[in-house]
N, C-alpha and C. Protein backbone atom coordinates (compact mmCIF):
# COMPACT_ATOMS: atom_id res chain seq x y z
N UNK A 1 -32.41 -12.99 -41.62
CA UNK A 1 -31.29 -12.07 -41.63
C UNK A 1 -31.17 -11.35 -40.29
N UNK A 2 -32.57 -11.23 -39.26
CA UNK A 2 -32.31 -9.91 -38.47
C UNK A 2 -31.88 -11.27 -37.05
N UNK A 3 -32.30 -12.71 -37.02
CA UNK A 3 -31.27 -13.53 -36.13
C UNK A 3 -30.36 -13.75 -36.65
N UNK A 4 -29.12 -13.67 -37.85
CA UNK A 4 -27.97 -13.83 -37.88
C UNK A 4 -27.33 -12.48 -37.28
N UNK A 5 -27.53 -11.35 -37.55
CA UNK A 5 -27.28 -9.79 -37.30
C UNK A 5 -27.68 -9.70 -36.09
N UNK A 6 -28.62 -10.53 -34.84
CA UNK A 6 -28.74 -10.68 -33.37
C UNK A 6 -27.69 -11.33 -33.15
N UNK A 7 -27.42 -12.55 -33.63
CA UNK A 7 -26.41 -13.65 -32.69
C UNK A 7 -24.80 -13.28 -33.20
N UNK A 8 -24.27 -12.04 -34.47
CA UNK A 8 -23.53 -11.74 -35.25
C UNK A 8 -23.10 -10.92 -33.35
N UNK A 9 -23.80 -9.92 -33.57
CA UNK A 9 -23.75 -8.83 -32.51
C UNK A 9 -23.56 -9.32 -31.15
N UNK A 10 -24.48 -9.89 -30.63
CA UNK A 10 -24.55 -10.95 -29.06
C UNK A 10 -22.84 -11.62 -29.02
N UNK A 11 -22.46 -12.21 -30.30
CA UNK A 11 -21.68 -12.84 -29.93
C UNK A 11 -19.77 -12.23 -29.69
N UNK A 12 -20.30 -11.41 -30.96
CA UNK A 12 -19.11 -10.13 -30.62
C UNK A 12 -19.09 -9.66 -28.97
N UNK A 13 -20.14 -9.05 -28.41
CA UNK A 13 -20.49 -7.79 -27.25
C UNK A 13 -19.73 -9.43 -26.26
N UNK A 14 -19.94 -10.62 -26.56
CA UNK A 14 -20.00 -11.63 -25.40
C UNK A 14 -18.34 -11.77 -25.39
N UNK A 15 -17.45 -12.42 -26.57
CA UNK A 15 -16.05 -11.82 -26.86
C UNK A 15 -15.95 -10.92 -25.92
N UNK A 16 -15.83 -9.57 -26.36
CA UNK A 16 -15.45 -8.57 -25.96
C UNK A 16 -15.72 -8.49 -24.06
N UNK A 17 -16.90 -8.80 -23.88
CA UNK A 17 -16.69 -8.59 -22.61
C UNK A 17 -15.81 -9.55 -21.72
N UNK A 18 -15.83 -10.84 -22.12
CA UNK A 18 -14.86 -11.60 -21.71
C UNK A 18 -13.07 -11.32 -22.05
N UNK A 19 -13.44 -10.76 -22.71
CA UNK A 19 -11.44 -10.01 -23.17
C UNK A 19 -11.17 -9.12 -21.76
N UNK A 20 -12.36 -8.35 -21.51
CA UNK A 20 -11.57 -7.22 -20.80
C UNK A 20 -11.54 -7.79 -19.80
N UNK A 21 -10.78 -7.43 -18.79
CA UNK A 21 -10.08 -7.89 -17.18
C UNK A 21 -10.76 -6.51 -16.63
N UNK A 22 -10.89 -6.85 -15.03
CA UNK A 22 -11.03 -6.19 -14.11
C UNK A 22 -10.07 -5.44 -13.37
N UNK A 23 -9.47 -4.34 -13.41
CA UNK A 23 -8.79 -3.44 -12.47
C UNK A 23 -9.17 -3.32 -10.60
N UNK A 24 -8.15 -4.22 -10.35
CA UNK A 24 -8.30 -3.68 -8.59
C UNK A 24 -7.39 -2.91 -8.34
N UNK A 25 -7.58 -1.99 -7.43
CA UNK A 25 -6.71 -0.93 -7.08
C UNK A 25 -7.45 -0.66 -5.20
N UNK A 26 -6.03 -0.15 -4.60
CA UNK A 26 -6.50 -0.06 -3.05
C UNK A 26 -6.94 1.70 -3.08
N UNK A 27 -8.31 1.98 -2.69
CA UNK A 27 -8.63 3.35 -2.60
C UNK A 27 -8.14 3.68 -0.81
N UNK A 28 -7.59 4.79 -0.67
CA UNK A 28 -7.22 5.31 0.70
C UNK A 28 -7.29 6.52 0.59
N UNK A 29 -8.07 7.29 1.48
CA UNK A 29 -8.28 8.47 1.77
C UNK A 29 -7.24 9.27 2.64
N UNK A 30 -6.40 9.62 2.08
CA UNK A 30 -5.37 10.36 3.00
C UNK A 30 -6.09 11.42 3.54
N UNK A 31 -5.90 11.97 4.83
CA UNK A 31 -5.87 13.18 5.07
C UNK A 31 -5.79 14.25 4.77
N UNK A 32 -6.73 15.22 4.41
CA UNK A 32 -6.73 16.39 3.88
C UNK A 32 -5.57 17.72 4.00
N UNK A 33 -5.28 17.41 5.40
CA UNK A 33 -4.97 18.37 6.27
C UNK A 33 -3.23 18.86 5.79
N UNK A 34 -2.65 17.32 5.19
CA UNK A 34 -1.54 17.56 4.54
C UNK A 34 -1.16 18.05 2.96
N UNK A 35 -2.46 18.18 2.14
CA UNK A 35 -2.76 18.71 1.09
C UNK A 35 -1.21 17.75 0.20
N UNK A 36 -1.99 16.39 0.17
CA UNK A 36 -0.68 15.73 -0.42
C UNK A 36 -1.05 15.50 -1.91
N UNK A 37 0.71 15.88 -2.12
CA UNK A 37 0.99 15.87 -3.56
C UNK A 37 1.98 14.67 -4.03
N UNK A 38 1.60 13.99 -5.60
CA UNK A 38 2.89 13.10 -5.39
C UNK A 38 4.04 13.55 -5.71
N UNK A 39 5.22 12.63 -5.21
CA UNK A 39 6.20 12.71 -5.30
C UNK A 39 6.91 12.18 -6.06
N UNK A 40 6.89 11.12 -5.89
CA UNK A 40 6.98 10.00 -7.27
C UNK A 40 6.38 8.69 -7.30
N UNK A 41 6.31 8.45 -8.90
CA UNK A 41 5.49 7.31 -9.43
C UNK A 41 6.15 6.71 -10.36
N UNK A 42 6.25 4.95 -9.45
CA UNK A 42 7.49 4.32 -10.23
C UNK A 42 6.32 3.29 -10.81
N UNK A 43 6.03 2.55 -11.69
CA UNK A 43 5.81 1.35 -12.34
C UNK A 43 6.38 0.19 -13.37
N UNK A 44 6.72 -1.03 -12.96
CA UNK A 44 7.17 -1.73 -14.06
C UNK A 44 6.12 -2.70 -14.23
N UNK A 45 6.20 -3.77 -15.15
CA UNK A 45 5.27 -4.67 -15.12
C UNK A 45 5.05 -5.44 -13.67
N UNK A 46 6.08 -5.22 -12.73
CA UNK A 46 5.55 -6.04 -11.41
C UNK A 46 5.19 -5.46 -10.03
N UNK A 47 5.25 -3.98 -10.18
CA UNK A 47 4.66 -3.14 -9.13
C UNK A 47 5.02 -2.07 -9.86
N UNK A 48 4.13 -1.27 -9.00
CA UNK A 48 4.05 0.26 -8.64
C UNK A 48 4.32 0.92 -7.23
N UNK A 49 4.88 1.85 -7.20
CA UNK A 49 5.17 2.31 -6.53
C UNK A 49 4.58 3.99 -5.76
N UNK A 50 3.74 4.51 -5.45
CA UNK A 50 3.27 6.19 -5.58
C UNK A 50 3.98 6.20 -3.88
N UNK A 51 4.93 7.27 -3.66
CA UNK A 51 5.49 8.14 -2.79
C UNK A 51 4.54 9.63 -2.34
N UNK A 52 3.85 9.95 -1.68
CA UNK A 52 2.87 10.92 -1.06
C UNK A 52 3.83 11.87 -0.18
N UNK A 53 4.07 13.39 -0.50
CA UNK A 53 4.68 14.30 0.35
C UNK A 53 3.38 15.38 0.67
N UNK A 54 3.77 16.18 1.69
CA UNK A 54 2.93 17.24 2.36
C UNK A 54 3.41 18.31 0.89
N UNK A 55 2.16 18.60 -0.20
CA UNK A 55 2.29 19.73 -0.71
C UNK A 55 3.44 20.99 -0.39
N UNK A 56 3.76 21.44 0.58
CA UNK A 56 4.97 22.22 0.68
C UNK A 56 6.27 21.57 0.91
N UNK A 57 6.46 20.64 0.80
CA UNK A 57 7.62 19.81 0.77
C UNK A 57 7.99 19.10 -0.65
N UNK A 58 9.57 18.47 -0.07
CA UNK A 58 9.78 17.95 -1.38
C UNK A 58 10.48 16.28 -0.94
N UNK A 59 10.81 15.55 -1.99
CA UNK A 59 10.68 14.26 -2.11
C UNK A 59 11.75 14.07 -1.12
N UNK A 60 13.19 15.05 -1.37
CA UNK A 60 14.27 14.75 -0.73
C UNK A 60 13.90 15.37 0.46
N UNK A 61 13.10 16.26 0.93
CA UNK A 61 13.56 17.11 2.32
C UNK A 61 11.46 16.83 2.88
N UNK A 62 11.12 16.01 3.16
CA UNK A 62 9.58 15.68 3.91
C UNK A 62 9.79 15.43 5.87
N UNK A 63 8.97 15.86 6.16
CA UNK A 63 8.81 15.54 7.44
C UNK A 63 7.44 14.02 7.43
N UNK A 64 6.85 13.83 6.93
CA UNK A 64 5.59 12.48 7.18
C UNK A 64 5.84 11.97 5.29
N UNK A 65 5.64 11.20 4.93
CA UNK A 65 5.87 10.68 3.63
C UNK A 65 4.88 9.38 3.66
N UNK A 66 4.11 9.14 2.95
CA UNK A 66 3.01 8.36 2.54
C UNK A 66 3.39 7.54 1.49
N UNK A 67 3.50 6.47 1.42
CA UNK A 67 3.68 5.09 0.38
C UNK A 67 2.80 4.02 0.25
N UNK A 68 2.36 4.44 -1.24
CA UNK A 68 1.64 2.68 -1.63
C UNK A 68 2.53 2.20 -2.74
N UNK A 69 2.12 0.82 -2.76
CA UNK A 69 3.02 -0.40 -3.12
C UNK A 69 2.37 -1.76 -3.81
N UNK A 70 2.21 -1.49 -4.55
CA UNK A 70 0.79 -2.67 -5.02
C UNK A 70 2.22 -3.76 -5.92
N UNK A 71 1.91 -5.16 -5.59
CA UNK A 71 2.73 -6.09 -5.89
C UNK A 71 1.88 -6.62 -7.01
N UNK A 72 2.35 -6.43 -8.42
CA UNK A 72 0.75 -7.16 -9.10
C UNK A 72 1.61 -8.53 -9.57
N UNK A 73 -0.02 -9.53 -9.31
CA UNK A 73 0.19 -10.99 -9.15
C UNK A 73 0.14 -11.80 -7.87
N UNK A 74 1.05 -10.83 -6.88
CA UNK A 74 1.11 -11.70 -5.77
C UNK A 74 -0.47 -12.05 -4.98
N UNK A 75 -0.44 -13.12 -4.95
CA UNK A 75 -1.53 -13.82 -4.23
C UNK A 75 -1.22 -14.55 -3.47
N UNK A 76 -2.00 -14.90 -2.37
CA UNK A 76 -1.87 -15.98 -1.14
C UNK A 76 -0.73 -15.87 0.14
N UNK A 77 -0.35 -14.51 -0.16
CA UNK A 77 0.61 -14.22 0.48
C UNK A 77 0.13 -14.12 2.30
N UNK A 78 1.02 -15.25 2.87
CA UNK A 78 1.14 -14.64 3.74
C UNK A 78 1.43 -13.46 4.82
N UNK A 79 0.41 -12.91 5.64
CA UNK A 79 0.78 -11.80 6.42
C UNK A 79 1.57 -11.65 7.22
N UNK A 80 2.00 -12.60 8.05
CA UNK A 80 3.35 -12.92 8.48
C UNK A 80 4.89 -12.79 7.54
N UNK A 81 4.82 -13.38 6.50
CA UNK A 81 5.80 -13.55 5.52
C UNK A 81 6.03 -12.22 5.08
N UNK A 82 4.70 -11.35 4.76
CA UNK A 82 4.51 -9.91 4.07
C UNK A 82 5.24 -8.93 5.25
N UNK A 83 4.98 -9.31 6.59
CA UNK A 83 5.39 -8.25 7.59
C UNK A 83 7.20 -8.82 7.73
N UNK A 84 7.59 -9.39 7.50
CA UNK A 84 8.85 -10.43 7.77
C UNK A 84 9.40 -9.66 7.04
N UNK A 85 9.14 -9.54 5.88
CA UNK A 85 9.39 -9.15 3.95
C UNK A 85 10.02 -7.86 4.74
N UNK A 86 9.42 -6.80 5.21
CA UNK A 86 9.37 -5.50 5.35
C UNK A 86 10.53 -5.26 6.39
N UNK A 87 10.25 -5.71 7.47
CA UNK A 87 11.25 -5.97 8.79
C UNK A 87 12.75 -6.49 8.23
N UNK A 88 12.53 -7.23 7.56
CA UNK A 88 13.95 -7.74 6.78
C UNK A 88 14.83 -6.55 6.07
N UNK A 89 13.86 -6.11 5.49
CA UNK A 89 14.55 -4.59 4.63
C UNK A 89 14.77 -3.37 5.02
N UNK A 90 14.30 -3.12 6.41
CA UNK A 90 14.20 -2.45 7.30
C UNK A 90 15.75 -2.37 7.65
N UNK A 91 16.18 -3.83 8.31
CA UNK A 91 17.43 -4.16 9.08
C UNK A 91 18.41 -4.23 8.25
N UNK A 92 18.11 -3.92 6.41
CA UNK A 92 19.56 -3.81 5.92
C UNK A 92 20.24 -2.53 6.48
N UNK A 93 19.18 -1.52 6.32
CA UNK A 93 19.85 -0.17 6.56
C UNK A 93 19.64 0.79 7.53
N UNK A 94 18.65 0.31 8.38
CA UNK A 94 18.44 0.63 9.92
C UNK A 94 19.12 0.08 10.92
N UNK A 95 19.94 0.93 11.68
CA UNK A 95 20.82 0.43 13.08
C UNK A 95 19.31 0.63 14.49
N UNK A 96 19.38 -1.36 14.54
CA UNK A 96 18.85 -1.44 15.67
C UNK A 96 17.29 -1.02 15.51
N UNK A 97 16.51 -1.61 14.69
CA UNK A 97 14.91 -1.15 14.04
C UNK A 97 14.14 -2.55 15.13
N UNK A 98 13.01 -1.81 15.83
CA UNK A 98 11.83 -3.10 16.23
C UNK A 98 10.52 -3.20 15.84
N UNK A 99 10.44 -4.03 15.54
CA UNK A 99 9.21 -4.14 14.65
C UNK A 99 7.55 -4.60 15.69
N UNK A 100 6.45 -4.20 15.57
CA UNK A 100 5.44 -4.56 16.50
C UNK A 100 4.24 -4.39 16.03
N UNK A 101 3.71 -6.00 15.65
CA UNK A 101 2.50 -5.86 15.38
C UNK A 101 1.55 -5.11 16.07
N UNK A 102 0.73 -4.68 14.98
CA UNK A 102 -0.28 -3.30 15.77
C UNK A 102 -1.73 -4.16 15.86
N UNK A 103 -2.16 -4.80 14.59
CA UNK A 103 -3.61 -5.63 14.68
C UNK A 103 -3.42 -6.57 13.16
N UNK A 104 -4.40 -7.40 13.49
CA UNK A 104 -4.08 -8.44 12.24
C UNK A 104 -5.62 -9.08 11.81
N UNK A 105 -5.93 -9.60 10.42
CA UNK A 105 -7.15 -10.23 10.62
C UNK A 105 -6.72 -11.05 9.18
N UNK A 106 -6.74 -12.49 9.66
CA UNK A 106 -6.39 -13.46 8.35
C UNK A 106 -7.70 -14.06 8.12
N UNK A 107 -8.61 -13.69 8.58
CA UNK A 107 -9.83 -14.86 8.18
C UNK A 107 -10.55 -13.97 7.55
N UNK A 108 -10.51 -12.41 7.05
CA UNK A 108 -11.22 -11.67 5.86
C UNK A 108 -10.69 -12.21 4.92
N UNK A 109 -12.50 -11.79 4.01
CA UNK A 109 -12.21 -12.29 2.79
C UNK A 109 -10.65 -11.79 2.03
N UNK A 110 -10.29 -10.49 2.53
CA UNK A 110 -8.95 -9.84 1.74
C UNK A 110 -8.10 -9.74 3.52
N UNK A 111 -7.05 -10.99 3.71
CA UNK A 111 -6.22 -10.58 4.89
C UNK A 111 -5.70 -9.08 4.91
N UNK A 112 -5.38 -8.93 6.30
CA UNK A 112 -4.80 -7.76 6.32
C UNK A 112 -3.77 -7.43 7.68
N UNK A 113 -2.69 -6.75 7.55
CA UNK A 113 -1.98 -6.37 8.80
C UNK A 113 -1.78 -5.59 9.00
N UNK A 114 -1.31 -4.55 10.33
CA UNK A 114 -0.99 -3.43 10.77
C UNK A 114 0.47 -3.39 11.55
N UNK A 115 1.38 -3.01 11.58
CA UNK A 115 2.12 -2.85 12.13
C UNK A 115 3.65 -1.50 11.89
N UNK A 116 4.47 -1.64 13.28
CA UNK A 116 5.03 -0.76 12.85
C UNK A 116 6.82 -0.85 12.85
N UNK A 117 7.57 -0.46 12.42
CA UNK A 117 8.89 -0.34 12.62
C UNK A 117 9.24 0.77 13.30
N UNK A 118 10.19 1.00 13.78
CA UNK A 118 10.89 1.92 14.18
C UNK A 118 12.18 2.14 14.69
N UNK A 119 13.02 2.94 14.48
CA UNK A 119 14.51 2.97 14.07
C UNK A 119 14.71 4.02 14.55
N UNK A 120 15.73 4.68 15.45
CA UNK A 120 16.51 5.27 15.98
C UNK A 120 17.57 6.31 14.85
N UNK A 121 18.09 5.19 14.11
CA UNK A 121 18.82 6.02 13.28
C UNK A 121 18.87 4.86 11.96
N UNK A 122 20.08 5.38 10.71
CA UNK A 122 20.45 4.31 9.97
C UNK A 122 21.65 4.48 9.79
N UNK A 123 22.48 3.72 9.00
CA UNK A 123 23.25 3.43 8.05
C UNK A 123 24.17 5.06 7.65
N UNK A 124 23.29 5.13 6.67
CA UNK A 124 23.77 6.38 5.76
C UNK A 124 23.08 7.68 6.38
N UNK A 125 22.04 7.28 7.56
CA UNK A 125 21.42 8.89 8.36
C UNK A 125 21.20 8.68 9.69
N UNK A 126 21.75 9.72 10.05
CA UNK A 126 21.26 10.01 11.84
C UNK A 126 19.79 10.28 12.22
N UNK A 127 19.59 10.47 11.44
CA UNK A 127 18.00 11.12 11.31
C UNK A 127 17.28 9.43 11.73
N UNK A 128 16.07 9.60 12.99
CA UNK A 128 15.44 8.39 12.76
C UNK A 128 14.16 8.24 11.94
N UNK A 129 13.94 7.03 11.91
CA UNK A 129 12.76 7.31 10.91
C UNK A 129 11.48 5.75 11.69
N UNK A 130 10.44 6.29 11.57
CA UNK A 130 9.43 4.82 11.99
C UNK A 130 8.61 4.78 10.81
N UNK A 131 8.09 3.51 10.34
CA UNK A 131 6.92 3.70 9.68
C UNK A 131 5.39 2.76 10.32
N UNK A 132 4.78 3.33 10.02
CA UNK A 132 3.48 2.38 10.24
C UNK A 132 3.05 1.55 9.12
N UNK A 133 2.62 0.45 9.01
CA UNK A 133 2.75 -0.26 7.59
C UNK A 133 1.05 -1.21 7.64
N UNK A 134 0.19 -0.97 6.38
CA UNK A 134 -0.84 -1.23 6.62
C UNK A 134 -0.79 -2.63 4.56
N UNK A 135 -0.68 -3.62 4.99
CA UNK A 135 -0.24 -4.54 4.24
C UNK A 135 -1.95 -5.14 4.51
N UNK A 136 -2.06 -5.34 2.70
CA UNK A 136 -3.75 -6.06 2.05
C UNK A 136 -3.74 -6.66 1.08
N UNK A 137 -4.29 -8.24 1.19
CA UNK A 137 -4.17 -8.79 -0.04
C UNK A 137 -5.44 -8.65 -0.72
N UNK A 138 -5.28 -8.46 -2.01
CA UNK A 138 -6.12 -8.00 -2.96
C UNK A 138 -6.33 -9.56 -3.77
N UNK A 139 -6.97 -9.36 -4.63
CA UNK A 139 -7.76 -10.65 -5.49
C UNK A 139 -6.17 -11.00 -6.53
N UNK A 140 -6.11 -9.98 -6.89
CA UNK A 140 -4.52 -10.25 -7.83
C UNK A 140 -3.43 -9.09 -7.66
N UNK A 141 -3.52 -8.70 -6.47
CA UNK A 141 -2.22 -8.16 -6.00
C UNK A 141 -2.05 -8.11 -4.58
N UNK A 142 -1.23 -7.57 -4.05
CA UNK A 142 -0.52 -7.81 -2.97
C UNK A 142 -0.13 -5.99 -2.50
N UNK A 143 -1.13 -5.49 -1.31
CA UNK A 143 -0.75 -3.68 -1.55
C UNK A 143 -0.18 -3.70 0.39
N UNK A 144 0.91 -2.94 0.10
CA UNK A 144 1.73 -2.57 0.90
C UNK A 144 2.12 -1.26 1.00
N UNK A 145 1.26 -0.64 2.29
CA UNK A 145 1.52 0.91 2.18
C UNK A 145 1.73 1.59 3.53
N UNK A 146 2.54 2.37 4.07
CA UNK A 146 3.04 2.54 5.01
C UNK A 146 2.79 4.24 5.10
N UNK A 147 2.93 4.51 5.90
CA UNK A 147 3.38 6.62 6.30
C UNK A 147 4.18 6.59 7.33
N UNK A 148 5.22 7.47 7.17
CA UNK A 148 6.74 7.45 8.17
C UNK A 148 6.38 8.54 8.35
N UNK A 149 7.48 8.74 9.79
CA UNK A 149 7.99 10.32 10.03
C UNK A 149 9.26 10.04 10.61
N UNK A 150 10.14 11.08 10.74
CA UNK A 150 11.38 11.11 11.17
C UNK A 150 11.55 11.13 12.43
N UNK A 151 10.86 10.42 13.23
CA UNK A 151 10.76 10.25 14.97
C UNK A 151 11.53 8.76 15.10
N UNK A 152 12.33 8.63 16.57
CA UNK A 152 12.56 7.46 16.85
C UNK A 152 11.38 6.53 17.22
N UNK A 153 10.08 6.98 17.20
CA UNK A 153 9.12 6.21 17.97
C UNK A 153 7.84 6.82 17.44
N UNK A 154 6.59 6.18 17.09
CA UNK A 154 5.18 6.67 16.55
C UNK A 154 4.61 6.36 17.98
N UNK A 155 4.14 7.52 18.13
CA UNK A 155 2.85 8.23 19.25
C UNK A 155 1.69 7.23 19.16
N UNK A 156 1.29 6.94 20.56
CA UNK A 156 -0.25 5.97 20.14
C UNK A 156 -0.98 6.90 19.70
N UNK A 157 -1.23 8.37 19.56
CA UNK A 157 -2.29 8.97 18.70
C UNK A 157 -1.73 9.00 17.36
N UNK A 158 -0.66 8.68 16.81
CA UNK A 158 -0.41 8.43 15.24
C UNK A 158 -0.88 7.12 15.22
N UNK A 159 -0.32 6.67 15.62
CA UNK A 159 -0.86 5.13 15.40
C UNK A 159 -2.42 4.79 15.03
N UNK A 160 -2.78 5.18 16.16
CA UNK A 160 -4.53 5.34 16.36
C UNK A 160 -5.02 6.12 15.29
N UNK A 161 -4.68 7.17 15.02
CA UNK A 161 -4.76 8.11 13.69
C UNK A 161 -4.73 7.46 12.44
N UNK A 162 -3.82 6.70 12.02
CA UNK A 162 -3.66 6.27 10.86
C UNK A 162 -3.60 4.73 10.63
N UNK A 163 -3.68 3.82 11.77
CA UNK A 163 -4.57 2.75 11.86
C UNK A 163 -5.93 3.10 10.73
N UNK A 164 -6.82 4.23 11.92
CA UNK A 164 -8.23 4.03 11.53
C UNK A 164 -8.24 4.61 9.86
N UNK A 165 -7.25 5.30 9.22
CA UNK A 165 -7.33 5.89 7.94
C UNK A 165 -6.86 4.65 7.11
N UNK A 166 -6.25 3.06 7.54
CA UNK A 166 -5.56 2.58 6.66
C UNK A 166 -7.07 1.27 6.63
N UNK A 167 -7.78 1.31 7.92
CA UNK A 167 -8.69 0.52 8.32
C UNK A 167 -9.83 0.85 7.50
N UNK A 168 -10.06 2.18 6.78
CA UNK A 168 -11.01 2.51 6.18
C UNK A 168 -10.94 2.31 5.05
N UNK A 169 -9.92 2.21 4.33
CA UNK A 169 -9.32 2.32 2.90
C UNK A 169 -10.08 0.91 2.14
N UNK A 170 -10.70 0.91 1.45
CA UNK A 170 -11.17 -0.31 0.14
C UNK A 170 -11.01 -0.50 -1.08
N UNK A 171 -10.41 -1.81 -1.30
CA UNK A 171 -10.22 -1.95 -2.60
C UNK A 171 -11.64 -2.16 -3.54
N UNK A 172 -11.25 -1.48 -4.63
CA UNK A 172 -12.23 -1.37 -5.72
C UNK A 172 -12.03 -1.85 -6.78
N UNK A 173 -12.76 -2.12 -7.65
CA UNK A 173 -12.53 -2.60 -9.06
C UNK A 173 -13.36 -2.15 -10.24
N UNK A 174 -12.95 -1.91 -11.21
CA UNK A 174 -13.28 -1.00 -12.48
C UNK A 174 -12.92 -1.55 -13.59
């Protein structure tokens, strides 16, 4: 009775652990200094979306704005294609946006790219806007996350700044 009630139990706990899936998610340490709060948090079954403002600001009126972007599913994605993706959507509604790879590494185990846009003005605003865009493929998603400011042009100490904060960032799983 006490090996049917072993292999009863073993075989349940063995089930069960094979049911559950693994959670990856990209961890990034924002900067303290902006005491960021979110802004908004969109999810459907095929991404998520979290928008990051400076605590005294608001969604509509930010000076620096922080975005992650997790694509769930996408795999094998090219980093080229992923930076293309971005630059493309850029030029619906940006007058005159250039795009410039910052650093790249396709032979990690999880590719990854850096680069930046930047735009003068748009469409529907005078206001310019650049972003820096730090794009990682994950085991079963695809994370795309950028921080803008309303400048025609990012400073090599932003750059350099938030390079090394997007360079530090690791995905985890739980």
């Amino acid at each position: 009775m006490k090996k049917l009630i072993f292999f009863a139990t073993f075989f349940i706990l063995t089930i069960t652990s094979f049911g559950q899936s693994t959670i990856e998610n990209l961890k990034i340490v924002w900067p303290e200094e902006y005491k960021w709060k979110v802004g908004s948090n969109q999810e459907d079954q095929t991404q998520q979306m979290i928008e990051l403002i400076p605590g005294n600001e608001t969604i509509d009126k930010w000076t620096i704005i922080g975005t992650m972007m997790s694509t769930k599913g996408a795999k094998n994605v090219p980093m080229d294609v992923a930076m293309n993706t971005m630059f493309d959507q850029a030029k619906q509604n940006a007058i005159k946006p250039t795009l410039t790879l910052i650093e790249r590494n396709d032979t990690a185990k999880n590719a990854w790219i850096i680069f930046k846009i930047e735009a003068p003005k748009f469409k529907n605003d005078k206001n310019p806007e650049s972003q820096l865009y730090y794009i990682i493929q994950g085991q079963s998603s695809l994370y795309s996350n950028f921080v803008a400011i309303k400048e025609k042009t990012l400073s090599k100490d932003f750059v350099d700044k938030w390079t090394k904060v997007f360079k530090s960032s690791e995905l985890v799983y739980q």
